[in-house]
C-alpha atoms as a PDB file:
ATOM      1  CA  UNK A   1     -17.515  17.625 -68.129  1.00  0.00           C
ATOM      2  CA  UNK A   2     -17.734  15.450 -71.452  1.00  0.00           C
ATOM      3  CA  UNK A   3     -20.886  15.255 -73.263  1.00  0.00           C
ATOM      4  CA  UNK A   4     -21.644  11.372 -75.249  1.00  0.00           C
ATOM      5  CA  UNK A   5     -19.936  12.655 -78.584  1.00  0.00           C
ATOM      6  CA  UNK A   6     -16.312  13.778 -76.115  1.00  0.00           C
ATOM      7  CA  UNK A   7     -16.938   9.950 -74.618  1.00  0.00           C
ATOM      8  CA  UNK A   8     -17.668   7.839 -78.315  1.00  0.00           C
ATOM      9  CA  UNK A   9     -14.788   9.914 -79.744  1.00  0.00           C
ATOM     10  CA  UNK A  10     -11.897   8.925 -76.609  1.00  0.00           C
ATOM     11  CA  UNK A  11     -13.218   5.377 -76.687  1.00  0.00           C
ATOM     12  CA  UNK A  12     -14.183   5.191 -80.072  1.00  0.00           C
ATOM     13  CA  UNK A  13     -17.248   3.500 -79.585  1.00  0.00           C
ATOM     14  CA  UNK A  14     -20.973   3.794 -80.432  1.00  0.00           C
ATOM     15  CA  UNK A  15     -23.358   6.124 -78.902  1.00  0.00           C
ATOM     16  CA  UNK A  16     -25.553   3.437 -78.598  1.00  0.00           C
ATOM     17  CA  UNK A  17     -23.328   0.931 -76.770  1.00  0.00           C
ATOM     18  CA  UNK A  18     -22.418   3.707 -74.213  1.00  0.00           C
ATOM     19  CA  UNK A  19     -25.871   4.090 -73.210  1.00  0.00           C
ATOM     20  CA  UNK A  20     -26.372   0.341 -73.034  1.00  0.00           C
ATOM     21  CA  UNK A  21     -22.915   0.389 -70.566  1.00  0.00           C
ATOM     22  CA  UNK A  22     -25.209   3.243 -68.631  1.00  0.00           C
ATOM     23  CA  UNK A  23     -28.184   1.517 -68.554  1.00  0.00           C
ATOM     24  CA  UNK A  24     -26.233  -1.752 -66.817  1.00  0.00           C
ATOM     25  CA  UNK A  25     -23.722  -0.460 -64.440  1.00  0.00           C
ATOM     26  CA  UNK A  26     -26.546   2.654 -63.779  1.00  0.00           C
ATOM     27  CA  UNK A  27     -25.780   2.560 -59.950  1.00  0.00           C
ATOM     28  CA  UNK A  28     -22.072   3.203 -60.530  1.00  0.00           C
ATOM     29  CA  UNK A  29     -22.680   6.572 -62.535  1.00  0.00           C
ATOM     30  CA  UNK A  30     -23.274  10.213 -61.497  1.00  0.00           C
ATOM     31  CA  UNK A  31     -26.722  11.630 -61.766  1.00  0.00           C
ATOM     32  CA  UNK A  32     -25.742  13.655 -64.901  1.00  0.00           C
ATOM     33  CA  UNK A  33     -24.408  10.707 -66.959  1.00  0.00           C
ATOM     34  CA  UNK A  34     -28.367   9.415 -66.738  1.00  0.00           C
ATOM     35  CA  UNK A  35     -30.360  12.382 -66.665  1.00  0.00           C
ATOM     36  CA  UNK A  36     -33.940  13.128 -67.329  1.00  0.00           C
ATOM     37  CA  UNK A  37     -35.311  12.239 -70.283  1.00  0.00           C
ATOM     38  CA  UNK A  38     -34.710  15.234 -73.075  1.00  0.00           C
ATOM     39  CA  UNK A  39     -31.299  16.429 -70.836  1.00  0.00           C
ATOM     40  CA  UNK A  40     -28.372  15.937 -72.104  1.00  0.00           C
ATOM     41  CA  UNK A  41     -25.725  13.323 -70.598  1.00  0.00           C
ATOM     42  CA  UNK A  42     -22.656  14.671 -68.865  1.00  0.00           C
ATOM     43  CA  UNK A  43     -19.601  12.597 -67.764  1.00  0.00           C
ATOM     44  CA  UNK A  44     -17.369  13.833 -64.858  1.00  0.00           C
ATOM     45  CA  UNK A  45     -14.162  12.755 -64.755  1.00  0.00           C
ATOM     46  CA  UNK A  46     -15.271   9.757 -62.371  1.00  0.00           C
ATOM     47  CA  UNK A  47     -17.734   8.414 -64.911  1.00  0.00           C
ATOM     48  CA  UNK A  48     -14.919   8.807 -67.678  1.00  0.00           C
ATOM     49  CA  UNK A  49     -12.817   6.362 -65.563  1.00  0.00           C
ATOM     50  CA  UNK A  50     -15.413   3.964 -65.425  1.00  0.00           C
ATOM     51  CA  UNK A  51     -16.634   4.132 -68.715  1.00  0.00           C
ATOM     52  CA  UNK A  52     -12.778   3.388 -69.877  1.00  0.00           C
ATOM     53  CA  UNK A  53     -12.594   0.596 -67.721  1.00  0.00           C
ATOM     54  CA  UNK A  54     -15.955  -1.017 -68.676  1.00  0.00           C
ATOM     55  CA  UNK A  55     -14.565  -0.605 -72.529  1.00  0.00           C
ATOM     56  CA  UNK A  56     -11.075  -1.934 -71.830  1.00  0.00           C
ATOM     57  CA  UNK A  57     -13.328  -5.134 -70.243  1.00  0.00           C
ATOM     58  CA  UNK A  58     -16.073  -5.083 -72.797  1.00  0.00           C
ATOM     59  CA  UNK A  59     -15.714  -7.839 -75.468  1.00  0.00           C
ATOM     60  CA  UNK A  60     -17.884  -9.592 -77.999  1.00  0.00           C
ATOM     61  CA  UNK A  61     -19.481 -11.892 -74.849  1.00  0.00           C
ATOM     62  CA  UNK A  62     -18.730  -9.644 -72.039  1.00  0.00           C
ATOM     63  CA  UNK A  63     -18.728 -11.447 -68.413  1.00  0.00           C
ATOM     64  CA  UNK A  64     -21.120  -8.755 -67.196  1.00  0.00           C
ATOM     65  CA  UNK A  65     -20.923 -10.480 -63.585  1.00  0.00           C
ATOM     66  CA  UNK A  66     -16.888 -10.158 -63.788  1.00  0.00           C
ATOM     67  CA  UNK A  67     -17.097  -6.169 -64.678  1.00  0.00           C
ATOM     68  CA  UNK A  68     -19.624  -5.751 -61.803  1.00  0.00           C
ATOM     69  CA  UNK A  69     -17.109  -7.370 -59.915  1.00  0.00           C
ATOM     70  CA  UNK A  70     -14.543  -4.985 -61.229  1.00  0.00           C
ATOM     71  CA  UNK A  71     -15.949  -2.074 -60.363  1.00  0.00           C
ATOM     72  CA  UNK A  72     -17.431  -2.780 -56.893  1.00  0.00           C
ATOM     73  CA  UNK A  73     -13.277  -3.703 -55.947  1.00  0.00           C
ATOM     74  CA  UNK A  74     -12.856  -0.153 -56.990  1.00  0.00           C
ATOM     75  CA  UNK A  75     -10.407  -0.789 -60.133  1.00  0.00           C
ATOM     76  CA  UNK A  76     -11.337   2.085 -62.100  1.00  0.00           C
ATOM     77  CA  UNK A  77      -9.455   4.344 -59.582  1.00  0.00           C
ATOM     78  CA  UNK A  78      -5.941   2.790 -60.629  1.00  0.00           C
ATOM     79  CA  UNK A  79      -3.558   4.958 -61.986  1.00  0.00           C
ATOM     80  CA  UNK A  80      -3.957   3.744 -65.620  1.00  0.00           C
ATOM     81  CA  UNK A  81      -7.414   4.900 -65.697  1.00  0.00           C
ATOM     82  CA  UNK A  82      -6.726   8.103 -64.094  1.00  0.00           C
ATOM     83  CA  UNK A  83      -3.566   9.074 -66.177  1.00  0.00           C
ATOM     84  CA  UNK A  84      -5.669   7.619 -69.328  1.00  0.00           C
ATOM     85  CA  UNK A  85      -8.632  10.645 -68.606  1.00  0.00           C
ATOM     86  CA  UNK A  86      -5.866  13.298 -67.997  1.00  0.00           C
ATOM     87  CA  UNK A  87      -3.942  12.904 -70.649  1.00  0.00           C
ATOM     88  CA  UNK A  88      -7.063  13.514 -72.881  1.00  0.00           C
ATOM     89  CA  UNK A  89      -8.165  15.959 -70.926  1.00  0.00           C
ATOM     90  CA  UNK A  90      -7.622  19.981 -71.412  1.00  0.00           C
ATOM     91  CA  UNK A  91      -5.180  21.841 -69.480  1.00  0.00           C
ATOM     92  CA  UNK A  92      -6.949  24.705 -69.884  1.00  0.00           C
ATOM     93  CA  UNK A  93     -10.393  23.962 -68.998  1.00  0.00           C
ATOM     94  CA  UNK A  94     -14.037  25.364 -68.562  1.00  0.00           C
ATOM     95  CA  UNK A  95     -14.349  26.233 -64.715  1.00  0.00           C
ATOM     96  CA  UNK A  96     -16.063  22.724 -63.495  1.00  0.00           C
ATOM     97  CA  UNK A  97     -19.789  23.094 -61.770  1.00  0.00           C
ATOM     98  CA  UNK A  98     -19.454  21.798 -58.682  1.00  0.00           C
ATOM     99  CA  UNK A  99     -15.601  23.507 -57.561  1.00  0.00           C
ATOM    100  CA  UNK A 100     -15.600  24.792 -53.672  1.00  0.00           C
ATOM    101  CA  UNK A 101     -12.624  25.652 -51.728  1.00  0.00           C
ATOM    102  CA  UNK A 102     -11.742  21.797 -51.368  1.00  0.00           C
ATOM    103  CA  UNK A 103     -10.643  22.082 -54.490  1.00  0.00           C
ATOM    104  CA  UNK A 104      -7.190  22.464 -53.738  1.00  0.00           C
ATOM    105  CA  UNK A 105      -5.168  20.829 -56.537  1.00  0.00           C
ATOM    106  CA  UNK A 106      -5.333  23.267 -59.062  1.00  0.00           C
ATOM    107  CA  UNK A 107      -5.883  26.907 -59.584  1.00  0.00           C
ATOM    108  CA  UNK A 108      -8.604  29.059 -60.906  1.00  0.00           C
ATOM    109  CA  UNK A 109      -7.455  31.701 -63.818  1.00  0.00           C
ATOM    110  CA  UNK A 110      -9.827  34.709 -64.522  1.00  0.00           C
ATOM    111  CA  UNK A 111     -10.476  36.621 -67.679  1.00  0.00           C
ATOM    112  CA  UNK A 112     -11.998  39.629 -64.890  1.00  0.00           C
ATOM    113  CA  UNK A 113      -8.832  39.647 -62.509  1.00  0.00           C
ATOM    114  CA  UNK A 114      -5.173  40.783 -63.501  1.00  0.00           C
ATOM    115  CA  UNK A 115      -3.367  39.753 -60.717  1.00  0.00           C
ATOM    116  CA  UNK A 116      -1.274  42.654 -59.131  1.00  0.00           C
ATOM    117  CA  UNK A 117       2.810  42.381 -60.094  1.00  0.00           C
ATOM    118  CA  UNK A 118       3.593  41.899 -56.742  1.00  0.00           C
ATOM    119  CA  UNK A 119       2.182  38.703 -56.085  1.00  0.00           C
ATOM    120  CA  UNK A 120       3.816  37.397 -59.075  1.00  0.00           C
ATOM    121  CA  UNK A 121       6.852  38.710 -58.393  1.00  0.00           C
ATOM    122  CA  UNK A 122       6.902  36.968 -54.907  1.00  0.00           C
ATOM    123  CA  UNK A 123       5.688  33.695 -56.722  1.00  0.00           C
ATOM    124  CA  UNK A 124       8.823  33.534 -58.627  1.00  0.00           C
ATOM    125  CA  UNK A 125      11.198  34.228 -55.338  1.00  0.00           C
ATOM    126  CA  UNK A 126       9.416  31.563 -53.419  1.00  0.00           C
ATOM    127  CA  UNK A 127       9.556  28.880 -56.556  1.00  0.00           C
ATOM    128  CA  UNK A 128      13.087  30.142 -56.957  1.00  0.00           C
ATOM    129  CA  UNK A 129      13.974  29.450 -53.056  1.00  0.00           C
ATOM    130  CA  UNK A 130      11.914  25.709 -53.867  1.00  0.00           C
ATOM    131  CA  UNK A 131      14.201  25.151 -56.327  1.00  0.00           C
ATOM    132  CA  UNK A 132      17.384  25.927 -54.779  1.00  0.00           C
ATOM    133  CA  UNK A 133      16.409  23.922 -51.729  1.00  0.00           C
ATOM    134  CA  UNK A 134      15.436  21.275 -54.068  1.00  0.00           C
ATOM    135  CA  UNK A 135      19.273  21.477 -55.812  1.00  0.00           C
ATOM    136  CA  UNK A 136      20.943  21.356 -52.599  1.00  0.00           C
ATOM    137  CA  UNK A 137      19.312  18.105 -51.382  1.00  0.00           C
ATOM    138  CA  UNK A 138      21.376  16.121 -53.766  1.00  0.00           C
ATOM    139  CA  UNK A 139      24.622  15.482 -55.419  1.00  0.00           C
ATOM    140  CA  UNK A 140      24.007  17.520 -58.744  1.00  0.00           C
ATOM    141  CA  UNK A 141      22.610  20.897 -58.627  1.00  0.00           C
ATOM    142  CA  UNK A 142      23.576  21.596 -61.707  1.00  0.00           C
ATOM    143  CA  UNK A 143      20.189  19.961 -62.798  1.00  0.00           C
ATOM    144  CA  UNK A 144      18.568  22.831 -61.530  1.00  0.00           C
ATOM    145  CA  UNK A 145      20.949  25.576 -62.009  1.00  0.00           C
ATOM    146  CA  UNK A 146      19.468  27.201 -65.053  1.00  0.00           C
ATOM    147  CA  UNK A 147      16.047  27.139 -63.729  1.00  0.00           C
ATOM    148  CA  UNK A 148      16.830  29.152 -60.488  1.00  0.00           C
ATOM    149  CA  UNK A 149      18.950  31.930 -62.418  1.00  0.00           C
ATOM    150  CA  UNK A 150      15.941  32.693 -64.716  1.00  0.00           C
ATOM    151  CA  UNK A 151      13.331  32.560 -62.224  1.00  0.00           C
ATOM    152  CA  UNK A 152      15.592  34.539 -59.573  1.00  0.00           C
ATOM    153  CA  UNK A 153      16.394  36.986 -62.593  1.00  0.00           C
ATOM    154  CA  UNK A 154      12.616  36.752 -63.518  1.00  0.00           C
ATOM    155  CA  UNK A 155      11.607  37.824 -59.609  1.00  0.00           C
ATOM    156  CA  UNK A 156      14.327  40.483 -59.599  1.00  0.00           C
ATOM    157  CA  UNK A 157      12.612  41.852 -63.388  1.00  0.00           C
ATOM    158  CA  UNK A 158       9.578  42.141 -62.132  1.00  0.00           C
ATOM    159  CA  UNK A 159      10.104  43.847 -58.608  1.00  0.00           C
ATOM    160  CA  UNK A 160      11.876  46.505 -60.416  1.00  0.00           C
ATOM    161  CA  UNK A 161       8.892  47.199 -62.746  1.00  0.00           C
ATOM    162  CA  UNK A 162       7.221  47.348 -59.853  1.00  0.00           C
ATOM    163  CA  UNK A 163       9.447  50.299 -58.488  1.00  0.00           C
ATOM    164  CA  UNK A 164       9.289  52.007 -61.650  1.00  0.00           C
ATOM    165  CA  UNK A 165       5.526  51.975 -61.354  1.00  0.00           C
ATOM    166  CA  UNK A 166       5.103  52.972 -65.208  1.00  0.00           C
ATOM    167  CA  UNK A 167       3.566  50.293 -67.208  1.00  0.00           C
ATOM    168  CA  UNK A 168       4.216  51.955 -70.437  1.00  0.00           C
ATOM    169  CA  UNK A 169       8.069  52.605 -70.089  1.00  0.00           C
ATOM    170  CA  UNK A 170       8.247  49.004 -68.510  1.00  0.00           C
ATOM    171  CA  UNK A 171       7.043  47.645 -71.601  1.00  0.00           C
ATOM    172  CA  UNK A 172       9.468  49.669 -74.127  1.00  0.00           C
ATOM    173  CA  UNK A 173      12.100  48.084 -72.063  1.00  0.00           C
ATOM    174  CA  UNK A 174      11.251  44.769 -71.734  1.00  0.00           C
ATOM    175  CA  UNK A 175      13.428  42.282 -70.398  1.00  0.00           C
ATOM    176  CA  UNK A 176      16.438  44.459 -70.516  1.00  0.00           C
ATOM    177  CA  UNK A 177      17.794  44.807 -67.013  1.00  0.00           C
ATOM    178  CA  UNK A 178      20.674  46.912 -67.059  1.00  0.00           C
ATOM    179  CA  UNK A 179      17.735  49.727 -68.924  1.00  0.00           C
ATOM    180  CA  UNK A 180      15.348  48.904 -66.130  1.00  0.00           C
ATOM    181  CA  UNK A 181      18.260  49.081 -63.116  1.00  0.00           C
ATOM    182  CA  UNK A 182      18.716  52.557 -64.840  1.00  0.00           C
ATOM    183  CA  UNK A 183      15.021  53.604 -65.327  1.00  0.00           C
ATOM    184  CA  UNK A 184      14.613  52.649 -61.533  1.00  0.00           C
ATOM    185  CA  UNK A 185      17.488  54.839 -60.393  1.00  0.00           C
ATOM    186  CA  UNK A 186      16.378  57.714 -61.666  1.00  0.00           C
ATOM    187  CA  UNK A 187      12.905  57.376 -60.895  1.00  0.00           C
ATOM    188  CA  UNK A 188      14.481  56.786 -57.402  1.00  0.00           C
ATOM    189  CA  UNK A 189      16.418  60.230 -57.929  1.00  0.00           C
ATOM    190  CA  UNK A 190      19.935  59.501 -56.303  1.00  0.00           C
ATOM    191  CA  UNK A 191      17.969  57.390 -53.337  1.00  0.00           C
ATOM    192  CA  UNK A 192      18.675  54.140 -54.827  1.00  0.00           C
ATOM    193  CA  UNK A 193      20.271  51.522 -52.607  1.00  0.00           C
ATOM    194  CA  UNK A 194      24.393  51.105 -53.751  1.00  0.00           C
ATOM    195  CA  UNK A 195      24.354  47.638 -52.344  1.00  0.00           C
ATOM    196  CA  UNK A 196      20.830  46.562 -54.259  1.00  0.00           C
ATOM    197  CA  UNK A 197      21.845  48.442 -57.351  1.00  0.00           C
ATOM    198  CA  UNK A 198      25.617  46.682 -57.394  1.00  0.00           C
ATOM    199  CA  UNK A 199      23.713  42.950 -57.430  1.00  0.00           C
ATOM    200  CA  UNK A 200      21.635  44.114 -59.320  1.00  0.00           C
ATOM    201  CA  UNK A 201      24.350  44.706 -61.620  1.00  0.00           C
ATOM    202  CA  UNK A 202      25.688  41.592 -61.119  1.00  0.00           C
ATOM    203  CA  UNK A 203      22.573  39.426 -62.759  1.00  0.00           C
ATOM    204  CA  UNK A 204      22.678  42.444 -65.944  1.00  0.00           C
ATOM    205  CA  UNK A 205      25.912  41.723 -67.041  1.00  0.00           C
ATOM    206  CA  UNK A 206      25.679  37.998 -66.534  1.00  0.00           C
ATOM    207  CA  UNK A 207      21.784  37.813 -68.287  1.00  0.00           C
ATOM    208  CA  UNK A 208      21.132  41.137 -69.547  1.00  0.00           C
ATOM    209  CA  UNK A 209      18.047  39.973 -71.739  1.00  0.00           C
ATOM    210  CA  UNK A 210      16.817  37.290 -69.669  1.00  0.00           C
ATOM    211  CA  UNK A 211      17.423  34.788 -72.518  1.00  0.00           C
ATOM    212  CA  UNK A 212      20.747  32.938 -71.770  1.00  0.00           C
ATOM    213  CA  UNK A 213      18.908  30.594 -69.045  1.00  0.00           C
ATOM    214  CA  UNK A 214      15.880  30.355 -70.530  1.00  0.00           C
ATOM    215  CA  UNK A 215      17.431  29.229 -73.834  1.00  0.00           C
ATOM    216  CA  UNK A 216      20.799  27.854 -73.294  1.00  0.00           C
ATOM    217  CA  UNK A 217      21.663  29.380 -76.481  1.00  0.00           C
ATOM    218  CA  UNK A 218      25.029  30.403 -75.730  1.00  0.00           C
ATOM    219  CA  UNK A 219      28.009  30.446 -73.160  1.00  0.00           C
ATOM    220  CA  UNK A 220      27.502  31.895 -70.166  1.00  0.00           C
ATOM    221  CA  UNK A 221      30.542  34.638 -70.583  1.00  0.00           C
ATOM    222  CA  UNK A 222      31.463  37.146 -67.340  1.00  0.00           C
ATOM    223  CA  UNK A 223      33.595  40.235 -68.451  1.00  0.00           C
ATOM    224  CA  UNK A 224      36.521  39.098 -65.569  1.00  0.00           C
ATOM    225  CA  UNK A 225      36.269  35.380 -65.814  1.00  0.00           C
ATOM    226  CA  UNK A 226      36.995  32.526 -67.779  1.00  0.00           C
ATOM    227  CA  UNK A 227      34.590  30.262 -65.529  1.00  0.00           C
ATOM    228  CA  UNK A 228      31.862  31.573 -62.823  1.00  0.00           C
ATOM    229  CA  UNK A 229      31.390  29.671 -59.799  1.00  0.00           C
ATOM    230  CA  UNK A 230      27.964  30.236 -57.793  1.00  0.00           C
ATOM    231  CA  UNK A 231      27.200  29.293 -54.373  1.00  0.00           C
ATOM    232  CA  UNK A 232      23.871  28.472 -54.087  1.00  0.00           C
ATOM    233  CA  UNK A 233      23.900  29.054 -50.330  1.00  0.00           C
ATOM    234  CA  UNK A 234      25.009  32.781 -50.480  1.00  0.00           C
ATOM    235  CA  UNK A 235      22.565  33.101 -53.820  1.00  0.00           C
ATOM    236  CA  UNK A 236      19.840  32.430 -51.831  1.00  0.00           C
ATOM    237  CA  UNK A 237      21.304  34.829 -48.945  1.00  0.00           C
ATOM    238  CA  UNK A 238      21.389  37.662 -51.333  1.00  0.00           C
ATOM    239  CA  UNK A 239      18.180  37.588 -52.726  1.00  0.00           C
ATOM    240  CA  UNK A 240      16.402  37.069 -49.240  1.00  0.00           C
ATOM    241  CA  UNK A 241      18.022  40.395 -48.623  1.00  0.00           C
ATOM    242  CA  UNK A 242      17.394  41.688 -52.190  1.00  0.00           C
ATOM    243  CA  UNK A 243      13.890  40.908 -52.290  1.00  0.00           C
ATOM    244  CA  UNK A 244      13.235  42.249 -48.186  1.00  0.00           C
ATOM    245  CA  UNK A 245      14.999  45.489 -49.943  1.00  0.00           C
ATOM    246  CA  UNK A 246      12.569  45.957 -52.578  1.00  0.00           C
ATOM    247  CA  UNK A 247       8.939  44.820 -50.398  1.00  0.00           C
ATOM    248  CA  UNK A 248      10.549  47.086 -47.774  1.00  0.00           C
ATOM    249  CA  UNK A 249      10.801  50.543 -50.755  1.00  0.00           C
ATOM    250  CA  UNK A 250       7.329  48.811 -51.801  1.00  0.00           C
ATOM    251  CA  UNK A 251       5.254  49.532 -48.571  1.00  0.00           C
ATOM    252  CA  UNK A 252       6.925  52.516 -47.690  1.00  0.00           C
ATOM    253  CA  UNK A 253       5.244  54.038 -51.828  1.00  0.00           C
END
């Protein structure tokens, strides 16, 4: 929530004349934009809306019955108004007062909760598998291309940190694949998978350090060819089967 100051300083207008806009459209505004006498004001993102659309209406001889009129039709709900309070609004923000599980459009991010590796790790396969399904509804999946072999890579990264199970040696490594598809093998002790370890492979000595989609910084260069074609269809085959590979090692720890 805003306090007066947060509202004068978006709308750059007076204190005063905000708690005159209050005091005549009072019916419209939540109970903490006029509190008690000695509380202090509070503006929830509905009240911001309205107070921007009783400014952008507000002139020198304001047709008071006209903004009424305004309001009551609903107006401050248009998209301006809306896009105009999150734009200068925090991404990051204080967790609001009144959240409940209706709150469904966003996500809640705690300082007291790491969340475990595995849930991340299927995050990235399942925005990975959006993506790709996205690409292959049109004409040009190139405009997605880079994004799926980082996050796919990413997914792939993180599951075998997961099998290593040693957050210290995970972190000397890094983003280095080919060290972590060698850490996991020998953790593994000869029981690694030959198929799993072969992709695996395959994504190290395209994007060994995890920077070539993520920064487009260079070529993409493959030690037996000139150009690389990939097939989203079977890319999305082999890490379905990848991925089942590593939840399956996973629950059997």
């Amino acid at each position: 929530m805003r306090k007066i100051s947060d509202i004068s300083q978006l709308l750059g207008v007076d204190r005063d004349l905000i708690k005159a806009w209050i005091l005549e459209f009072s019916e419209h505004f939540s109970e903490t934009a006029r509190p008690s006498s000695g509380l202090t004001r509070h503006f929830t993102e509905e009240d911001t809306r309205l107070l921007a659309l009783i400014n952008e209406y507000w002139e020198n001889k304001p047709d008071l019955v006209n903004i009424h009129a305004v309001i009551n039709s609903g107006e401050q709900n248009a998209k301006r108004f809306t896009e105009f309070v999150q734009l200068n609004t925090p991404i990051f923000q204080e967790v609001p007062s009144d959240i409940d599980e209706t709150w469904t459009h966003g996500v809640l991010l705690s300082s007291m909760y790491v969340r475990p590796m595995i849930e991340v790790a299927r995050s990235y396969k399942y925005a990975a598998d959006e993506l790709t399904k996205e690409a292959l509804s049109f004409q040009e999946p190139h405009l997605l291309d880079y994004p799926i072999f980082f996050t796919y890579r990413h997914a792939l990264e993180l599951y075998l940190k997961i099998v290593l199970d040693d957050q210290a040696q995970a972190l000397k490594i890094g983003h280095n694949l080919g060290r972590l598809i060698q850490a996991a093998e020998a953790k593994l002790d000869g029981k690694a998978n030959v198929w799993v370890v072969n992709r695996l492979r395959e994504f190290n000595e395209i994007d060994p350090s995890s920077d070539l989609f993520r920064y487009a910084d260079r070529a993409p260069e493959h030690r037996q060819y000139d150009d690389t074609w990939v097939d989203l269809c079977q890319l999305k085959s082999v890490m379905d089967r990848l991925c089942d590979e590593f939840e399956t090692h996973i629950m059997q720890q």
